[in-house]
Protein backbone atom coordinates (compact mmCIF):
# COMPACT_ATOMS: atom_id res chain seq x y z
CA UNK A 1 118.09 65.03 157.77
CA UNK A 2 117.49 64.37 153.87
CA UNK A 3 119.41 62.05 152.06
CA UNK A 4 121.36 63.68 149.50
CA UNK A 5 120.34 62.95 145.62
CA UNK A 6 122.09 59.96 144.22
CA UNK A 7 120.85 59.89 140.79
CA UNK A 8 119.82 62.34 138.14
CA UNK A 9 117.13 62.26 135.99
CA UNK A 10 116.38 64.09 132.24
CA UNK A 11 112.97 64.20 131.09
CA UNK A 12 111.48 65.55 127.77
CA UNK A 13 107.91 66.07 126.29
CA UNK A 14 106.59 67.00 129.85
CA UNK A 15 108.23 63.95 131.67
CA UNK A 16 106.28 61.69 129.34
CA UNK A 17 110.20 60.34 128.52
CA UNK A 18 113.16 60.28 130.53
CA UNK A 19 116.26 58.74 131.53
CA UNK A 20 118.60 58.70 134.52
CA UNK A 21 122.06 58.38 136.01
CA UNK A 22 123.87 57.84 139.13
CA UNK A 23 125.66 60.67 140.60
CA UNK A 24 129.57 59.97 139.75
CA UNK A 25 132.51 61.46 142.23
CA UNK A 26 135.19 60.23 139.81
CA UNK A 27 136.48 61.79 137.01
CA UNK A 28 138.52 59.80 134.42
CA UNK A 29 141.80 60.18 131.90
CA UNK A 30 140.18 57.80 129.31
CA UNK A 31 136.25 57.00 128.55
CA UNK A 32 134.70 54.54 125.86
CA UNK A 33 131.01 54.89 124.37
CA UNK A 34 130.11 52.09 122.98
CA UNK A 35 127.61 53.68 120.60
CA UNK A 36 127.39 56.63 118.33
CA UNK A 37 123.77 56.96 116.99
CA UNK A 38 123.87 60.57 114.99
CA UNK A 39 122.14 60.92 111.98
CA UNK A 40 119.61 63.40 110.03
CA UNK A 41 118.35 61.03 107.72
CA UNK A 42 117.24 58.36 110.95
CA UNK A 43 116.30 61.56 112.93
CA UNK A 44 118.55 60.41 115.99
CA UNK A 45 121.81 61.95 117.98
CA UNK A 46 124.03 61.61 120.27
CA UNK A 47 124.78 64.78 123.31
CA UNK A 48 127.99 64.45 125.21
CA UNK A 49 128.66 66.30 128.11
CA UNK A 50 132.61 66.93 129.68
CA UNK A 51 133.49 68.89 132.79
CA UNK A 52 136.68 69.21 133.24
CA UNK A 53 137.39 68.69 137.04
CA UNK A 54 141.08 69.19 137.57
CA UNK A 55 142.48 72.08 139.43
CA UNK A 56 143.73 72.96 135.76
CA UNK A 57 143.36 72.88 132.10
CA UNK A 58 142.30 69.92 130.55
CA UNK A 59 143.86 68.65 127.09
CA UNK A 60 141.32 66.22 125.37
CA UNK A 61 141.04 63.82 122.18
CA UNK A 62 137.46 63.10 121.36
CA UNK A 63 137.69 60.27 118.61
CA UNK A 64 135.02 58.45 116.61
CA UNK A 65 135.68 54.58 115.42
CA UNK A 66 133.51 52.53 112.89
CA UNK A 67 131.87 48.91 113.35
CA UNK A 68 135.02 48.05 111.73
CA UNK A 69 137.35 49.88 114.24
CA UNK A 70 138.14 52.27 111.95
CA UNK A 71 138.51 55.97 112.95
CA UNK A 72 135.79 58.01 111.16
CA UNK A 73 136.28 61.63 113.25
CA UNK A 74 138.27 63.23 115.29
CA UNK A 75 139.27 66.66 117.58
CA UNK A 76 141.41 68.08 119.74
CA UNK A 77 140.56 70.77 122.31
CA UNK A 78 141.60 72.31 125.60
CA UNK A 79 139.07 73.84 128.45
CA UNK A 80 139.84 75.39 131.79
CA UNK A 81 139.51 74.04 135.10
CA UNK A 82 135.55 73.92 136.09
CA UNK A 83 133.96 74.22 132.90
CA UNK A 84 132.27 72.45 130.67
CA UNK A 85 131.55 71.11 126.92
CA UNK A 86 128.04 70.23 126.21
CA UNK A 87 127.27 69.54 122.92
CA UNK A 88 126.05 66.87 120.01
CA UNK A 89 128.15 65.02 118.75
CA UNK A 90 127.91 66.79 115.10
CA UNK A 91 127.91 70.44 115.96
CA UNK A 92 130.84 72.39 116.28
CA UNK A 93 132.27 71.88 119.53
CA UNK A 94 132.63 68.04 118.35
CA UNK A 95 132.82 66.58 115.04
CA UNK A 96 131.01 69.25 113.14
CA UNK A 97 128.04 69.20 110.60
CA UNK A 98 128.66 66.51 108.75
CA UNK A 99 129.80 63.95 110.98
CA UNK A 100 126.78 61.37 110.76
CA UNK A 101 127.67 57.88 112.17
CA UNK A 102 125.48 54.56 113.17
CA UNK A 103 126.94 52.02 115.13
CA UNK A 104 130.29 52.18 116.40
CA UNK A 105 131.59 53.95 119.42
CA UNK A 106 133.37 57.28 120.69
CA UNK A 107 136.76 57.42 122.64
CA UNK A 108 137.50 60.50 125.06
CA UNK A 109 141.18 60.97 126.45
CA UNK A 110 142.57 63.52 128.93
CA UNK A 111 145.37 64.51 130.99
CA UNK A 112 143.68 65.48 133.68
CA UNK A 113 140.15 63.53 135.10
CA UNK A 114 137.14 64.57 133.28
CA UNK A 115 133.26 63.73 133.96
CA UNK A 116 131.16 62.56 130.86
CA UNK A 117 127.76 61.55 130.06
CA UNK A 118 125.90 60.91 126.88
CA UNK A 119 122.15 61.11 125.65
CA UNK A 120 120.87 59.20 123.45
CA UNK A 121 117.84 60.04 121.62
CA UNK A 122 115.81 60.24 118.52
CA UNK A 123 114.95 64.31 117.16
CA UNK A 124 110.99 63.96 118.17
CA UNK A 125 112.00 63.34 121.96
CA UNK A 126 109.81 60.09 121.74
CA UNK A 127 112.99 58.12 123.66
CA UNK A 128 116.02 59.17 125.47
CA UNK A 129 118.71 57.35 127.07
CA UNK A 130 121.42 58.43 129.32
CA UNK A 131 124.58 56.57 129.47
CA UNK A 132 127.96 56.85 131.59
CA UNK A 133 131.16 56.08 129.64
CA UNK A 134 133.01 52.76 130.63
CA UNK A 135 136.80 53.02 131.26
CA UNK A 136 139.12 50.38 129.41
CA UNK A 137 140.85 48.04 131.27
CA UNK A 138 143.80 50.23 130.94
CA UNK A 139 142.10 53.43 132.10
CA UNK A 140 142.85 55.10 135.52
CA UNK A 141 140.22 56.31 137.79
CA UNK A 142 141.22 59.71 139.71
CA UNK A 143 139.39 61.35 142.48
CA UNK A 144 137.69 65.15 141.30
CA UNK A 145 141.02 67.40 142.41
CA UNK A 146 138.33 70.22 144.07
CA UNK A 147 137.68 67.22 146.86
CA UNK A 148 133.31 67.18 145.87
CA UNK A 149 132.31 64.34 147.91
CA UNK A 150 130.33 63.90 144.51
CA UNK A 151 129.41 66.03 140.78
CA UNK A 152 126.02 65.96 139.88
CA UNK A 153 125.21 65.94 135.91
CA UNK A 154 123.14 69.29 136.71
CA UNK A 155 127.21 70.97 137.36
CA UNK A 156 127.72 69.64 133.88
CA UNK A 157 124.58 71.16 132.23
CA UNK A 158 122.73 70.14 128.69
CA UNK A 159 121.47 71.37 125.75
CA UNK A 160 117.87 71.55 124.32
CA UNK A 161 117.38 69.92 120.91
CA UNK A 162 116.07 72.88 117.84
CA UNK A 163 112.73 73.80 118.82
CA UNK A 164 112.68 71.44 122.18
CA UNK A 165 113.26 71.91 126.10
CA UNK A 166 115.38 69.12 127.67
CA UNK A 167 115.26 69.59 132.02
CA UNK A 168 117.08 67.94 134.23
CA UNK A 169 116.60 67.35 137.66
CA UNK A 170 117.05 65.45 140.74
């Protein structure tokens, strides 16, 4: 019998770059990033993913902090059991168009568990790296209410950078 996947893996530029994750079967109420890396003028960004994997609809608080702590962006927004935000981090969905930030890192809080991932990445797909978000010391972990033994990042989705295809795969 075959094993079932345990990681998944994003590749760009015809798998000449990619980056992967471990399957996750936990969603959380709070999630750190410790890096924000979005910018025109450097030609990078940051992609964060969110499913929401309560049995109902999740409330959430995406903030943005400085080196120094202090909060440069943040939003509000609600989403229905089983779906999904998939975004960068300054389109609409986030921080909007002119949120550009180096350094620093991102907060997400729910009140129900959520998944999350992020990519990070440069706009010419010559690196990518995919990174899980941490949970403070504080945070609680809570089992996905739908009982999936575990969520793979495919049930989450992605996006494909302007004029770029981004797979994913196991």
């Amino acid at each position: 019998m075959p094993h079932p996947p345990t990681k998944e893996c994003f590749s760009v530029n015809g798998d000449q770059v990619y980056s992967t994750l471990p399957l996750v079967d936990t969603g959380l109420l709070e999630t750190v990033f410790l890096q924000v890396a979005q910018s025109t003028a450097l030609r990078v960004f940051t992609g964060l993913a969110i499913l929401n994997v309560a049995q109902g609809e999740a409330n959430v608080v995406l903030q943005a902090f400085g080196e120094d702590g202090q909060q440069t962006g943040s939003r509000s927004f609600k989403f229905n059991a089983g779906t999904r935000i998939v975004s960068l981090l300054n389109e609409d969905a986030f921080f909007g168009a002119n949120f550009q930030q180096v350094k620093g890192h991102f907060k997400l809080t729910s009140d129900s568990p959520v998944i999350t991932y992020a990519l990070f990445g440069d706009l010419e797909l010559r690196y990518l790296s995919a990174v899980e978000g941490q949970a403070p010391q504080s945070g609680r972990v809570v089992l996905p209410a739908f009982g999936a033994p575990s969520i793979s990042r495919r049930a989450i989705g992605w996006w494909s950078p302007p004029g770029r295809s981004l797979t994913n795969g196991t």
